[in-house]
C-alpha atoms as a PDB file:
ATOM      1  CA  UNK A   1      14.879 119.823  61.359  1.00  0.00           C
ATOM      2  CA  UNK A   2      14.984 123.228  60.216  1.00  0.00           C
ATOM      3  CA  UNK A   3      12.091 124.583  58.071  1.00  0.00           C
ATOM      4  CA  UNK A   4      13.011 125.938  54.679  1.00  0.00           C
ATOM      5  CA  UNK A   5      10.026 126.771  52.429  1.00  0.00           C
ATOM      6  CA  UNK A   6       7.457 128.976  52.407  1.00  0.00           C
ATOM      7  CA  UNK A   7       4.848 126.443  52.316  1.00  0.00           C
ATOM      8  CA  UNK A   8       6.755 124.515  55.430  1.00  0.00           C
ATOM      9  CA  UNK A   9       6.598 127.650  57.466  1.00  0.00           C
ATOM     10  CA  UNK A  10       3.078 128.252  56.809  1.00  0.00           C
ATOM     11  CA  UNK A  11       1.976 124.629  57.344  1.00  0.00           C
ATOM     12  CA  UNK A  12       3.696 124.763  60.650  1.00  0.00           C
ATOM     13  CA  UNK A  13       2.285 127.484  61.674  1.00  0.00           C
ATOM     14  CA  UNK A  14      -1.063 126.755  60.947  1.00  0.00           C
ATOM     15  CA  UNK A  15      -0.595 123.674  63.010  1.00  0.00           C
ATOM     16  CA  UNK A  16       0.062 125.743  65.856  1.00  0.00           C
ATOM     17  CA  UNK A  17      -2.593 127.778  65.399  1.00  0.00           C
ATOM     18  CA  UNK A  18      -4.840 124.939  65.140  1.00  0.00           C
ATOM     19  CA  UNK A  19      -3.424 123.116  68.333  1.00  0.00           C
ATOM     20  CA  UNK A  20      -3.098 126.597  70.586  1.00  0.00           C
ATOM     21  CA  UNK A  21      -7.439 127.281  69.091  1.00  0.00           C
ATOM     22  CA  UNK A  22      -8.120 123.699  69.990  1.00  0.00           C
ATOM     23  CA  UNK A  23      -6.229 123.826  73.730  1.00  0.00           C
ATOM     24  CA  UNK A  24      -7.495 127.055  74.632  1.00  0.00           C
ATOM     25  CA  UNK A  25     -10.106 128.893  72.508  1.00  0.00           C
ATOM     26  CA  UNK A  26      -9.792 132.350  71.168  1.00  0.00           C
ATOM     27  CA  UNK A  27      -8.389 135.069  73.574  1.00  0.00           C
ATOM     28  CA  UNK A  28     -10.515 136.001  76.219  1.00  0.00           C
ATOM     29  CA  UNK A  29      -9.363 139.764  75.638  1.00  0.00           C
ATOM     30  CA  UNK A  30      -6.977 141.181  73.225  1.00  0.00           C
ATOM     31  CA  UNK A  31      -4.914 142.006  77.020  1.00  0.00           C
ATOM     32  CA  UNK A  32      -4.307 138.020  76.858  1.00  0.00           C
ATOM     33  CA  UNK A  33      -3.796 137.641  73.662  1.00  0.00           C
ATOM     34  CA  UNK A  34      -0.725 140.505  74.101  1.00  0.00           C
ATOM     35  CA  UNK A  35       0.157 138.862  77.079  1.00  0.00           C
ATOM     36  CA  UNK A  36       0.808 135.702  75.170  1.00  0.00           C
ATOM     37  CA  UNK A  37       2.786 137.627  72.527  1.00  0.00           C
ATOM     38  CA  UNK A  38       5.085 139.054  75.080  1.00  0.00           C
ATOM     39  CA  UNK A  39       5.718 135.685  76.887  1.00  0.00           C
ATOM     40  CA  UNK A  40       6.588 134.252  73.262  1.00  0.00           C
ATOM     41  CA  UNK A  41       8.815 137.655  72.323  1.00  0.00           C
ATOM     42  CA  UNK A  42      10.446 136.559  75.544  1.00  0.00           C
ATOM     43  CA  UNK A  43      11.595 133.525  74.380  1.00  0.00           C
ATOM     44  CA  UNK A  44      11.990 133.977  70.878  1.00  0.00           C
ATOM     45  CA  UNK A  45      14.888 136.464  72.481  1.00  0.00           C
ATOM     46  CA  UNK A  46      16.438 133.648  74.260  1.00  0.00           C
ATOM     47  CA  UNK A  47      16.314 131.575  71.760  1.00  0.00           C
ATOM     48  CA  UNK A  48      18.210 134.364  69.783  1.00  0.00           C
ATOM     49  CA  UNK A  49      20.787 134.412  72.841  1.00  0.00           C
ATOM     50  CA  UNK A  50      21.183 130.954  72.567  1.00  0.00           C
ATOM     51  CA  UNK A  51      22.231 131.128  68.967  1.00  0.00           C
ATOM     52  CA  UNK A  52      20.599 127.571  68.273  1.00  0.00           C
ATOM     53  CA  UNK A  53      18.779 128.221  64.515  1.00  0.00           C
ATOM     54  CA  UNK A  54      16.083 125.709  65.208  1.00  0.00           C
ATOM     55  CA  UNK A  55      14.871 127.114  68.966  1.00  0.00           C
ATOM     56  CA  UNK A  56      15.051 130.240  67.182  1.00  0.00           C
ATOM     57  CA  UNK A  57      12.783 129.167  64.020  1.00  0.00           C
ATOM     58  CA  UNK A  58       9.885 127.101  66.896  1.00  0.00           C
ATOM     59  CA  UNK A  59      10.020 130.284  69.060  1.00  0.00           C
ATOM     60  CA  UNK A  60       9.631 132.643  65.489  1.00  0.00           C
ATOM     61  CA  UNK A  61       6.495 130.355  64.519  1.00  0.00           C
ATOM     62  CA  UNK A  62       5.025 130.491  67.983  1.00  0.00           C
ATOM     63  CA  UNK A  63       5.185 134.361  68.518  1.00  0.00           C
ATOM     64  CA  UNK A  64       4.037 134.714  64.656  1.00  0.00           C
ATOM     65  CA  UNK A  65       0.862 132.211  65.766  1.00  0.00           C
ATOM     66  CA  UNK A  66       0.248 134.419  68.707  1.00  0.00           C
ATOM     67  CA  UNK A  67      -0.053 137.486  67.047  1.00  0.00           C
ATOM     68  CA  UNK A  68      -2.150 135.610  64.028  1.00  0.00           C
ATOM     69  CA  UNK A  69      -4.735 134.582  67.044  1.00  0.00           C
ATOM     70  CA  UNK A  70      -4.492 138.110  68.367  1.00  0.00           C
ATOM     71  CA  UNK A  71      -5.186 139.420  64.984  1.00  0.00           C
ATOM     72  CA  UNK A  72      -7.908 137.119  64.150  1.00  0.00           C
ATOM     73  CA  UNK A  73      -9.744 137.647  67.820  1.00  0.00           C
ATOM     74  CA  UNK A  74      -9.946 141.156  67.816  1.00  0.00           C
ATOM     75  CA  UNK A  75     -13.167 140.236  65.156  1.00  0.00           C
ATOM     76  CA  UNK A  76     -14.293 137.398  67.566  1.00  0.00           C
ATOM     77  CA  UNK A  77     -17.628 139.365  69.065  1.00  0.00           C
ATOM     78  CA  UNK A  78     -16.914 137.882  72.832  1.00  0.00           C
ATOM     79  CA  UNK A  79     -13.486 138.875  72.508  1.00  0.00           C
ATOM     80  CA  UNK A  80     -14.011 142.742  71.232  1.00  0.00           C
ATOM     81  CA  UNK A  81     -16.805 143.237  74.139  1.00  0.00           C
ATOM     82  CA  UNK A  82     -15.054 141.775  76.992  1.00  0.00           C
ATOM     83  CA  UNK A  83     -11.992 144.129  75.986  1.00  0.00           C
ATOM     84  CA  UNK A  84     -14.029 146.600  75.636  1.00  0.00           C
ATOM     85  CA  UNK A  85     -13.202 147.914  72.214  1.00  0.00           C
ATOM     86  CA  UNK A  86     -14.076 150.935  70.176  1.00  0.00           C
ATOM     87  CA  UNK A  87     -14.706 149.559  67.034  1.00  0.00           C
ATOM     88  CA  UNK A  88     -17.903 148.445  66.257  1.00  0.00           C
ATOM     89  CA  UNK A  89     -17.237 147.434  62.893  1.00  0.00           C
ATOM     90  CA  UNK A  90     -18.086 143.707  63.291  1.00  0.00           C
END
């Protein structure tokens, strides 16, 4: 079933967030955590090909929780030093 609110969206997402952090931890660089984002822009363009709305809405959510991980990680301290980032504003 398609998702329609807001609040839907964000609950679902948060539940894949929550299962992805569970499964496999926060990104061991911010190189895997683009690497993940790729393989889901990927198939969130098949899905798009495919023209079926609800593959389309599960791949949306799972690029959308890939980039929230990504986002959140770059903060995580292991994370930012085994990429080897600049900032040093943790």
């Amino acid at each position: 079933m398609l998702l329609k609110t807001g609040q839907e969206i964000t609950d679902a997402l948060n539940r894949r967030i929550n299962a992805a952090d569970k499964r496999y931890g926060p990104f061991a660089s911010v190189h895997e955590g683009m690497g993940v984002a790729l393989e889901e822009w990927h198939e969130l363009i098949e899905a798009v090909h495919s023209n079926h709305a609800l593959h389309i809405q599960r791949e949306a959510l799972d690029l959308c929780a890939a980039l929230m991980r990504l986002c959140r990680d770059v903060s995580n301290v292991n994370t930012h030093q085994r990429s080897g980032l600049y900032e040093a504003e943790l």
